[in-house]
Protein backbone atom coordinates (compact mmCIF):
# COMPACT_ATOMS: atom_id res chain seq x y z
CA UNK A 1 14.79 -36.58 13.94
CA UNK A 2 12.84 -36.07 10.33
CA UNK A 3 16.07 -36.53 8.48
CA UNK A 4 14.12 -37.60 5.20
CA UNK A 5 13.47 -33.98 3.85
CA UNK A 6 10.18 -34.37 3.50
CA UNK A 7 7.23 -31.95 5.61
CA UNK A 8 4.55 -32.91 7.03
CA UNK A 9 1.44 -32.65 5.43
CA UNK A 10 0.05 -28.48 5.68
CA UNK A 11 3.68 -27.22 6.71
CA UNK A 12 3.64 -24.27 4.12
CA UNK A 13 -0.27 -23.70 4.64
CA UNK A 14 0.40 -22.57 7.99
CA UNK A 15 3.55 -20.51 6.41
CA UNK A 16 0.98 -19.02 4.18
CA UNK A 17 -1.83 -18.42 6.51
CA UNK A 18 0.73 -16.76 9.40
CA UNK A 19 1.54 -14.55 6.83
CA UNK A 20 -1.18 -13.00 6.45
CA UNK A 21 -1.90 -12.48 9.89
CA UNK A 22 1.80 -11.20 10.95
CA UNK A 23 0.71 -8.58 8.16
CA UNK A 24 -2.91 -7.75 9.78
CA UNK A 25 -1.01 -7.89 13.46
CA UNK A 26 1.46 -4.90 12.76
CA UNK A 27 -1.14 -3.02 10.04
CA UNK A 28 -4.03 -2.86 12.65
CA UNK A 29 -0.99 -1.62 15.27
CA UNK A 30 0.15 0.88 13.16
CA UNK A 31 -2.58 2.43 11.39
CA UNK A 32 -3.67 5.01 14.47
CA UNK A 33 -0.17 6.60 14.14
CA UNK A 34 -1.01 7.56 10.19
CA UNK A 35 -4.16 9.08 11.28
CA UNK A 36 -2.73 11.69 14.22
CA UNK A 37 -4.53 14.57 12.37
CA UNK A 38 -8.19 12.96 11.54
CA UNK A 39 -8.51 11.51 14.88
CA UNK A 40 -7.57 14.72 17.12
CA UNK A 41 -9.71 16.27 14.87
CA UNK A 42 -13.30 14.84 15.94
CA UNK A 43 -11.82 13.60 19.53
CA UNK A 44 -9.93 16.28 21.30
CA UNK A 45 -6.66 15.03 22.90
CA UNK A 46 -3.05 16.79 23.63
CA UNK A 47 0.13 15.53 21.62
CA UNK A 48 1.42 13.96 25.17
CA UNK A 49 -1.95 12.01 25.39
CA UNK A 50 -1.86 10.78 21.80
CA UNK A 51 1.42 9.57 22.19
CA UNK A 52 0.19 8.02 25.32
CA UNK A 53 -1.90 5.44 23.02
CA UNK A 54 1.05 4.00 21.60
CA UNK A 55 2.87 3.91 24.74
CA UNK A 56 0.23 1.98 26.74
CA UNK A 57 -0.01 -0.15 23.79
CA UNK A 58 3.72 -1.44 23.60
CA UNK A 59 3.62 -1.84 27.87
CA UNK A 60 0.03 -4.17 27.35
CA UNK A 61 2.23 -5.58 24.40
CA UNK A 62 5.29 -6.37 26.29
CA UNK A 63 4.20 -7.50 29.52
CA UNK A 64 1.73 -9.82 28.55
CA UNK A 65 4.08 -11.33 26.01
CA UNK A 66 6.03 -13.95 28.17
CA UNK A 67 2.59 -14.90 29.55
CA UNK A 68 1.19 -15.53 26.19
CA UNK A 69 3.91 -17.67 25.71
CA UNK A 70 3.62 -19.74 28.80
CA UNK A 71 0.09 -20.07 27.20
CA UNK A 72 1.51 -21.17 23.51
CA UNK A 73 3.79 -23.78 25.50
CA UNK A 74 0.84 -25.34 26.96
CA UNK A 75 -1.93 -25.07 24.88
CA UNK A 76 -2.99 -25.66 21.37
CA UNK A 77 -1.15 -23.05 19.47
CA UNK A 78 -3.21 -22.91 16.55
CA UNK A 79 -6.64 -22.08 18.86
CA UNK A 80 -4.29 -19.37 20.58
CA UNK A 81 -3.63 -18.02 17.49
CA UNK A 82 -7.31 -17.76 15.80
CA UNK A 83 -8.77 -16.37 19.54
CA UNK A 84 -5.88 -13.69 19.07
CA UNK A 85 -6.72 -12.95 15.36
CA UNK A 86 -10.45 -12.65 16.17
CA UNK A 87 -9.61 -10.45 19.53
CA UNK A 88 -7.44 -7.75 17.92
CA UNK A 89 -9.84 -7.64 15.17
CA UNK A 90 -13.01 -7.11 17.03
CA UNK A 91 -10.49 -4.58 19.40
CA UNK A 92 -9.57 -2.67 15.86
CA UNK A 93 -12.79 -2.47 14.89
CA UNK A 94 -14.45 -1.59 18.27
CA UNK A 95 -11.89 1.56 18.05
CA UNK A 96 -13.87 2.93 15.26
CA UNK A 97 -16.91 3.42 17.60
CA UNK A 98 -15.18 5.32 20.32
CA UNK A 99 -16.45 8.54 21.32
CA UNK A 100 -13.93 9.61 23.76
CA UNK A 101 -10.12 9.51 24.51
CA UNK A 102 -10.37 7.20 27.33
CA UNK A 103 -12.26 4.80 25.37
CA UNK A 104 -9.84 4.45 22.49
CA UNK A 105 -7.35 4.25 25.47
CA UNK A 106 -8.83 1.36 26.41
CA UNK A 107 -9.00 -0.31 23.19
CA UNK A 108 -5.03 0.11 22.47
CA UNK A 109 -4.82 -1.53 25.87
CA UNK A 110 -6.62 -4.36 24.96
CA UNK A 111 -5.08 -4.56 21.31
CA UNK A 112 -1.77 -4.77 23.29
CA UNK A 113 -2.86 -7.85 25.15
CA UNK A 114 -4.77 -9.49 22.74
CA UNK A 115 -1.85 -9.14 20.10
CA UNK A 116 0.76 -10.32 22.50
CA UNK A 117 -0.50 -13.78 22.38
CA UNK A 118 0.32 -14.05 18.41
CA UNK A 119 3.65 -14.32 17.91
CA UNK A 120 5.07 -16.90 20.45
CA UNK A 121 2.34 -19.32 19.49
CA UNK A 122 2.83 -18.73 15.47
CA UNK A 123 6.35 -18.81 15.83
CA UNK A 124 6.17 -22.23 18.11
CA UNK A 125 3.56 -23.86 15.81
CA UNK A 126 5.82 -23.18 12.55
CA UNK A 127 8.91 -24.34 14.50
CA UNK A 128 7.00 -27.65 14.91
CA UNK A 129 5.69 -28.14 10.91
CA UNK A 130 9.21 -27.47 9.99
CA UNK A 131 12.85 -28.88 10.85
CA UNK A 132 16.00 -28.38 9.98
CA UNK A 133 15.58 -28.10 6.16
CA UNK A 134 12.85 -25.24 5.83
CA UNK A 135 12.77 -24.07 9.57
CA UNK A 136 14.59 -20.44 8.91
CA UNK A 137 13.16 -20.22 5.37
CA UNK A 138 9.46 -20.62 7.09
CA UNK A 139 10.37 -18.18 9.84
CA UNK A 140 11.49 -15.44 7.51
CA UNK A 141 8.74 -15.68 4.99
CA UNK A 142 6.15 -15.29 8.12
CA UNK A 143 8.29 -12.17 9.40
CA UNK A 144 8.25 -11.13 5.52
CA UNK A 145 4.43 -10.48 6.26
CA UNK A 146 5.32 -7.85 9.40
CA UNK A 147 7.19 -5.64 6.74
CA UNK A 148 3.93 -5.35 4.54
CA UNK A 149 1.93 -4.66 7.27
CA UNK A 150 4.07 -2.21 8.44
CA UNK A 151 4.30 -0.55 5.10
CA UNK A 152 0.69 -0.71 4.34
CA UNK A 153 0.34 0.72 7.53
CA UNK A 154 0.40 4.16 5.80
CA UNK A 155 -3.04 3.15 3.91
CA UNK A 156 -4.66 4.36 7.11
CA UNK A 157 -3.81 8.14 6.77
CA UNK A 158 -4.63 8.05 3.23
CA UNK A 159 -7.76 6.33 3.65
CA UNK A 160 -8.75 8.68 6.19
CA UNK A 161 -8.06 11.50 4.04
CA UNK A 162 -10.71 9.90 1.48
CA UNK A 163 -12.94 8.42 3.63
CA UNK A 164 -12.68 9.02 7.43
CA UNK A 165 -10.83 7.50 10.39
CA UNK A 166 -13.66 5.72 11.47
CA UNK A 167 -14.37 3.30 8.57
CA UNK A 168 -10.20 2.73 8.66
CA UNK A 169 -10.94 1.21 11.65
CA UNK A 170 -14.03 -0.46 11.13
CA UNK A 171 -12.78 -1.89 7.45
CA UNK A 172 -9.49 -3.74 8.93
CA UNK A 173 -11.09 -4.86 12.32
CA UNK A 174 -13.67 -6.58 10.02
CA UNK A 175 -11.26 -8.24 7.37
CA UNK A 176 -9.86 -9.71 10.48
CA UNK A 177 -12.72 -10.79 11.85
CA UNK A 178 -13.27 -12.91 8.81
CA UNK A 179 -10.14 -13.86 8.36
CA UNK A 180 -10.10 -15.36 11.30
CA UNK A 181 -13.23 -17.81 10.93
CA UNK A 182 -10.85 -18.56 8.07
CA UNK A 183 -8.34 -19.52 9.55
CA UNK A 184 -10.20 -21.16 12.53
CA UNK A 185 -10.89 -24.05 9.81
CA UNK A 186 -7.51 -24.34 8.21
CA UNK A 187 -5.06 -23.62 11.14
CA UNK A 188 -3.83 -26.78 12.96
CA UNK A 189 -1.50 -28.29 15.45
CA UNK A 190 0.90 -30.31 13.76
CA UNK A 191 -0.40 -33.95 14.67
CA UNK A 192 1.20 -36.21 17.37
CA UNK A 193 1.93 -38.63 14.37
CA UNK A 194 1.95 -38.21 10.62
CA UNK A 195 3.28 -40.49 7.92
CA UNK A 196 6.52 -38.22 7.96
CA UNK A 197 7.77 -38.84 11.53
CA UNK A 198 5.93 -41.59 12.41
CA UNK A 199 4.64 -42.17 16.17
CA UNK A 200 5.81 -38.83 18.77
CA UNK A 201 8.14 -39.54 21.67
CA UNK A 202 6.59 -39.95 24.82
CA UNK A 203 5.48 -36.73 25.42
CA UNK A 204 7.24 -34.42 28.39
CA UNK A 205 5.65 -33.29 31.25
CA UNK A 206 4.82 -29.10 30.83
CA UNK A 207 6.53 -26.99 32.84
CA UNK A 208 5.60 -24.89 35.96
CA UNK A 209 5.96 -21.06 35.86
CA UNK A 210 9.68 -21.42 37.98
CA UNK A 211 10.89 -24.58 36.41
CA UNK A 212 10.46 -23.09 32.78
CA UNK A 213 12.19 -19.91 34.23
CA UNK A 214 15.07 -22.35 35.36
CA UNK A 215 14.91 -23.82 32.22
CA UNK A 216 15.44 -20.49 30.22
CA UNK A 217 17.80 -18.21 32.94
CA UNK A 218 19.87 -21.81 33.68
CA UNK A 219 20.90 -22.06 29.84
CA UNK A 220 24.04 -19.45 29.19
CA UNK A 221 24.10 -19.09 25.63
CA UNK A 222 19.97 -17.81 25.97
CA UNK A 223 21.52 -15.25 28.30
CA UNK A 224 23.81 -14.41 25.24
CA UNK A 225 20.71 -13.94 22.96
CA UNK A 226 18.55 -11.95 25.13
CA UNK A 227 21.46 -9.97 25.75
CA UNK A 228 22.02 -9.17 21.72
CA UNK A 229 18.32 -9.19 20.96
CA UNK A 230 18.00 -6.18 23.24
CA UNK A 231 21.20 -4.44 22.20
CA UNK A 232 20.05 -5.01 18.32
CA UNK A 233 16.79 -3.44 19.25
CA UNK A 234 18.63 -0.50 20.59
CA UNK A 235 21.41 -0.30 17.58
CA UNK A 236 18.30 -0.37 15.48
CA UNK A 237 16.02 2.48 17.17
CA UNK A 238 19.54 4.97 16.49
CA UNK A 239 18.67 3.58 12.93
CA UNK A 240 14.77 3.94 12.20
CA UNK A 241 14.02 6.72 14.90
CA UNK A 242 16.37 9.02 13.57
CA UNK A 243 16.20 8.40 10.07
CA UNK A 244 13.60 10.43 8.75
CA UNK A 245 14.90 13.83 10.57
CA UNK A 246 18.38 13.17 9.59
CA UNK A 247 17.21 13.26 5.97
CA UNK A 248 15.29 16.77 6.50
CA UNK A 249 18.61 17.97 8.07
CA UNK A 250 20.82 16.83 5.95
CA UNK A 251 19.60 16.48 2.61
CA UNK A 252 16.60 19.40 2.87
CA UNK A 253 13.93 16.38 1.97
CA UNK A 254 10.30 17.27 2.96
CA UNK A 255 8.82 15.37 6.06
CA UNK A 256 7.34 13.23 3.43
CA UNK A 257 9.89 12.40 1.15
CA UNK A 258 12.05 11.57 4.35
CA UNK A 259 9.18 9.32 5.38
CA UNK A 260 9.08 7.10 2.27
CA UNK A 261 12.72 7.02 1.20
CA UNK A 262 14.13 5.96 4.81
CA UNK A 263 11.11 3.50 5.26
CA UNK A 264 10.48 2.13 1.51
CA UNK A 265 14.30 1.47 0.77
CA UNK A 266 15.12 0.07 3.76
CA UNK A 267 11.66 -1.84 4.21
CA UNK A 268 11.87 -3.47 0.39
CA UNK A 269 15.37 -4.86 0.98
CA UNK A 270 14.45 -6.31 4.49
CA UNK A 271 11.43 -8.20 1.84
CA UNK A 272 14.60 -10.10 0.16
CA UNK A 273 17.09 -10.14 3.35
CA UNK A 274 14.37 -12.43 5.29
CA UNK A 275 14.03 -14.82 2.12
CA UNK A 276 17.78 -14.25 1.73
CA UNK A 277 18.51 -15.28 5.40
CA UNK A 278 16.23 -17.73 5.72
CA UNK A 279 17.29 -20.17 2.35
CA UNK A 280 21.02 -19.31 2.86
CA UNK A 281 20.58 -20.69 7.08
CA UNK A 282 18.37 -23.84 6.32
CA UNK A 283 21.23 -24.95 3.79
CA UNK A 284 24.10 -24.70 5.51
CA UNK A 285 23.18 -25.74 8.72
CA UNK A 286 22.52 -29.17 7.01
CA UNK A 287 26.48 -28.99 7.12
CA UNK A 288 27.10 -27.01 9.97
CA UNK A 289 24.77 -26.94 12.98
CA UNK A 290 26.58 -23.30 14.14
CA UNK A 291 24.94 -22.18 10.58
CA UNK A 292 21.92 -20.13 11.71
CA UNK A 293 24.47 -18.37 14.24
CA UNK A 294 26.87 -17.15 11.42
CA UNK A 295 24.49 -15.98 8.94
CA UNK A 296 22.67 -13.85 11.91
CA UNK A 297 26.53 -12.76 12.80
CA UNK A 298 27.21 -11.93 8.84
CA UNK A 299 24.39 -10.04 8.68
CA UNK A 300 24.87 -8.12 12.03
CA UNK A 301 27.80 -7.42 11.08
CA UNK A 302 27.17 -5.47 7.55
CA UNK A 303 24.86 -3.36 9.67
CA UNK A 304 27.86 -1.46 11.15
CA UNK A 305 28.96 0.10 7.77
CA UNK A 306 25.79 -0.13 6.60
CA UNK A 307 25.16 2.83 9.63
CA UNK A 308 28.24 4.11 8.92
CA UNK A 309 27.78 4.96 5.15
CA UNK A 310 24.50 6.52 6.34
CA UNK A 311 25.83 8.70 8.70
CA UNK A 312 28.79 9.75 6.26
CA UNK A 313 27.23 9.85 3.26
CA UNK A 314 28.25 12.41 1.12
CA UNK A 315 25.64 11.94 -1.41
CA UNK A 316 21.89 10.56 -1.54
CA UNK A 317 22.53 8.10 -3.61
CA UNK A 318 25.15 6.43 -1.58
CA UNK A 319 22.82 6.97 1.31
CA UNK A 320 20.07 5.30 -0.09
CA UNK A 321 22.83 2.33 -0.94
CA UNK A 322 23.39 2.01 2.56
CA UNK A 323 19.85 2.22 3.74
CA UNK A 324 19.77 -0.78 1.21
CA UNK A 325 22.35 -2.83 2.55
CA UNK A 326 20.86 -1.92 6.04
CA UNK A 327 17.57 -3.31 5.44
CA UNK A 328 18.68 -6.65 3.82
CA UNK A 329 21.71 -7.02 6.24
CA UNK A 330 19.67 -6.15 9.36
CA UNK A 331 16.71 -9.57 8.96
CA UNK A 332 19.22 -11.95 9.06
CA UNK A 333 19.26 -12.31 12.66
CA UNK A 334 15.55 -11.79 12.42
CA UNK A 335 14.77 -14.67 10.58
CA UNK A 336 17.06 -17.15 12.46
CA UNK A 337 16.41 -15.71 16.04
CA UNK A 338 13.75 -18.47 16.91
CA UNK A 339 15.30 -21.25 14.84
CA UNK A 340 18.61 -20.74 17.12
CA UNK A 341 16.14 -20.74 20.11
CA UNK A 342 15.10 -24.04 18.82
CA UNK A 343 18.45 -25.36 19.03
CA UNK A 344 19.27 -23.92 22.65
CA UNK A 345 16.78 -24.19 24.94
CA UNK A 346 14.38 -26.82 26.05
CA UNK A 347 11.15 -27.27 23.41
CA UNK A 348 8.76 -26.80 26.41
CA UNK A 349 9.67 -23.65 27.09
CA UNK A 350 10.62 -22.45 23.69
CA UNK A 351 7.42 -20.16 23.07
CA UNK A 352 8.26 -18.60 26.62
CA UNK A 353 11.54 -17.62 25.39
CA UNK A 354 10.44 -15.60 22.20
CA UNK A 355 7.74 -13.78 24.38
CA UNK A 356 10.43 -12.92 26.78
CA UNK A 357 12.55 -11.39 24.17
CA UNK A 358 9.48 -9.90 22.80
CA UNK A 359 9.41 -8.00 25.98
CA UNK A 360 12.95 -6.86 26.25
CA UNK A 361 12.47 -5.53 22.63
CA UNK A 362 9.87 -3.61 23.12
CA UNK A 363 11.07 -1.80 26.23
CA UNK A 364 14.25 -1.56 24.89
CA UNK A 365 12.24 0.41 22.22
CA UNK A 366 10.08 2.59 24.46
CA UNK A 367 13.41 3.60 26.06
CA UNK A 368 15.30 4.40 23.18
CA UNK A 369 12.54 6.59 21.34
CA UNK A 370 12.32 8.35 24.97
CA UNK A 371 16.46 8.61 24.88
CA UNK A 372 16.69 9.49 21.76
CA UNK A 373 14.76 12.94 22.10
CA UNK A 374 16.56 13.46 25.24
CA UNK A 375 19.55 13.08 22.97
CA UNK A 376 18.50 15.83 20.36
CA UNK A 377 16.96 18.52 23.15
CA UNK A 378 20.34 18.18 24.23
CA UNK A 379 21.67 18.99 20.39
CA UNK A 380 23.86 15.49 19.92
CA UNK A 381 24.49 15.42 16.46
CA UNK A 382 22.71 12.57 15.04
CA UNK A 383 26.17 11.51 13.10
CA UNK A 384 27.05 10.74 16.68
CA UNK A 385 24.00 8.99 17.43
CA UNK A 386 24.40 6.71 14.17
CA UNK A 387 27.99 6.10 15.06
CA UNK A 388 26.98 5.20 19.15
CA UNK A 389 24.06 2.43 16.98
CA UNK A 390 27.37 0.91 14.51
CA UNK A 391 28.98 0.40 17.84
CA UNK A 392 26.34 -0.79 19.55
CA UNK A 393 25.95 -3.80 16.50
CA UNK A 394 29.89 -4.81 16.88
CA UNK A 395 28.91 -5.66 20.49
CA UNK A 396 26.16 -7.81 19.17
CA UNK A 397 28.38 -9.41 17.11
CA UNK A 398 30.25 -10.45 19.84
CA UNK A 399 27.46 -11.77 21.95
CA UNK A 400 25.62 -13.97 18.96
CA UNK A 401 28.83 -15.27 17.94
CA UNK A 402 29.27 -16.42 21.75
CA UNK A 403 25.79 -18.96 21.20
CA UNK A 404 26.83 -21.95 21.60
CA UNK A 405 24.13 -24.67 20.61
CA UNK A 406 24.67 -27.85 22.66
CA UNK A 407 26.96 -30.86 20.80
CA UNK A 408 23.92 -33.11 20.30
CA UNK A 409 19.90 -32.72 20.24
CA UNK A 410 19.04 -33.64 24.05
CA UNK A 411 15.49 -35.59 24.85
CA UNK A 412 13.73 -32.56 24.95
CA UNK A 413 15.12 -30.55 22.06
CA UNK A 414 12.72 -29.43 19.12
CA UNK A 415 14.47 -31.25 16.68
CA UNK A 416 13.64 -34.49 18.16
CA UNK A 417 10.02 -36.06 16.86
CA UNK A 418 7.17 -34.67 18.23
């Protein structure tokens, strides 16, 4: 193990240049849903079939995911990576020349798959630049770069508005196009020997399809994390889906004041949380190797009266407090999610394992959005509904703090030279 503190050579270039990418990856994703109006303006389509575009997106999304990390456990990670950049791009900007519903149908499809590859193999390469010292830190400053691209997200409606929802499409598709010739000469592999770690281990064997299923299903504490990651996604849908129409209800806010209080106040402290999270895990797992569990346990655990003051709020002001303490409370587990992967399952199959909570997440997601409209045809309060999401987080309290990393790095474990 790299015990001398020192990275190998590039390990926060590849920090830097994810970052930028995580931001393109969930801008270029969410920029369609800003621009509802300007696109069923000039291409006819119902409300069911617009929503349609972002549902076949998240099922490309999802299902490829676990295969794109099969891939990212094979493969060179950092070519995975730049072919994904470059094939969401061109699919982003290929969606500014369709004519027809079913063609930008198509295109979300192939976002979906082309995007699915990204995060396993960006998360797996910066697991392998960095150790135990700056391995959650790293991890939550490339996460950092999904909340910017979801905020600037909104840049699409507006500008559509000044422009049109063509050259939206055409004007991110082609920064990422670029970008990723950019990165295509900076992005690497982190070499089988530097003058950190000296000479790699003898390298493993890759797994088969069923053996790195064994690997994963046959450990019990990942069982315990893809059980919480997919109860966290659905304590956090109560949270974000409902948000903006509780505010309206409650608080008589306009659709777009709802829109940018819930979203900027929670959004800006999730910024700091995943810096926050990641500095706090990396230092106190040097003395505790549970470390990265408890700080993702702390923080899931001021989400529950962090939903609770939101729901009960008598006031905006203390609402917006909680939305505060929500946002930075809810990354920690974010930012040490593939860290503790690192320390429980096998390093061959590690990129595997994110994409297969990837896909649980985004189901999970899909199913709550679809419940939670059940929920208010059916006139649940949405008090109710926050409550149901605080209760849902004790649970996944319960099941993180359950993780149990083994006693000792085995052969195969990332921590061990590579």
């Amino acid at each position: 193990m790299n015990t001398s503190g020192i990275l190998p050579p590039r390990a926060w270039l590849m920090v830097g240049l994810l970052w930028f990418v995580a931001c393109l990856n969930y801008l270029d994703r969410l920029i369609l849903i800003t621009m509802r109006t300007s696109v069923k303006a000039e291409i006819p389509m119902t409300d069911a079939q617009f929503g349609l575009l972002t549902t076949v997106f998240l099922l490309s999304y999802g299902i490829l995911g676990p295969i794109g990390g099969y891939l990212a456990d094979r493969f060179n990670r950092s070519r995975i990576v730049v072919f994904s950049l470059f094939a969401w791009s061109a699919c982003t900007w290929m969606t500014g020349h369709a004519n027809s519903f079913g063609e930008i149908l198509f295109y979300r499809i192939l976002l979906g798959i082309s995007e699915a590859c990204y995060f396993p193999a960006a998360g797996k390469l910066l697991m392998d630049y960095h150790r135990d010292r700056t391995r959650s830190l790293a991890n939550g400053i490339h996460l950092s770069g999904v909340m910017v691209g979801s905020g600037l997200g909104g840049l699409g409606g507006w500008l559509a508005d000044r422009h049109d929802w063509r050259f939206v499409f055409e004007l991110f598709g082609a920064i990422g196009v670029v970008y990723a010739i950019v990165v295509f000469f900076l992005l690497r592999d982190r070499p089988s020997t530097d003058a950190v770690s000296g000479p790699a281990a003898p390298a493993e064997p890759p797994l088969g399809v069923a053996a790195s299923l064994r690997a994963l299903f046959g450990v019990p504490s990942y069982l315990l994390a893809l059980s919480f990651w997919g109860l966290l996604g659905v304590g956090s849908w109560t949270v974000i889906g409902w948000l903006p129409a509780y505010l309206t209800e409650r608080f008589a806010l306009s659709q777009g004041e709802a829109g940018l209080s819930a979203m900027g106040y929670i959004y800006s402290a999730s910024m700091v949380g995943m810096l926050i999270a990641g500095y706090w895990a990396d230092r106190w797992s040097l003395r505790h190797p549970r470390a990265r569990i408890w700080v993702g346990v702390i923080g899931t655990s001021l989400t529950v009266p962090a939903i609770l003051i939101i729901a009960y709020s008598p006031s905006l002001p203390l609402l917006f407090a909680g939305l505060v303490l929500y946002g930075l409370a809810r990354t920690f587990p974010d930012a040490n999610m593939l860290p503790v992967l690192c320390q429980i399952v096998d390093r061959r199959v590690l990129a595997l394992g994110f994409g297969i909570l990837n896909l649980l997440a985004v189901f999970v997601g899909g199913a709550s959005i679809y419940a939670g409209g059940a929920l208010r045809d059916a006139q649940v309060p949405i008090t109710a509904v926050f409550t149901v999401g605080a209760l849902t987080m004790a649970i996944c309290v319960l099941l993180l703090w359950a993780v149990r990393p083994p006693a000792s790095p085995t052969p195969s474990s990332p921590s061990s030279p590579s």
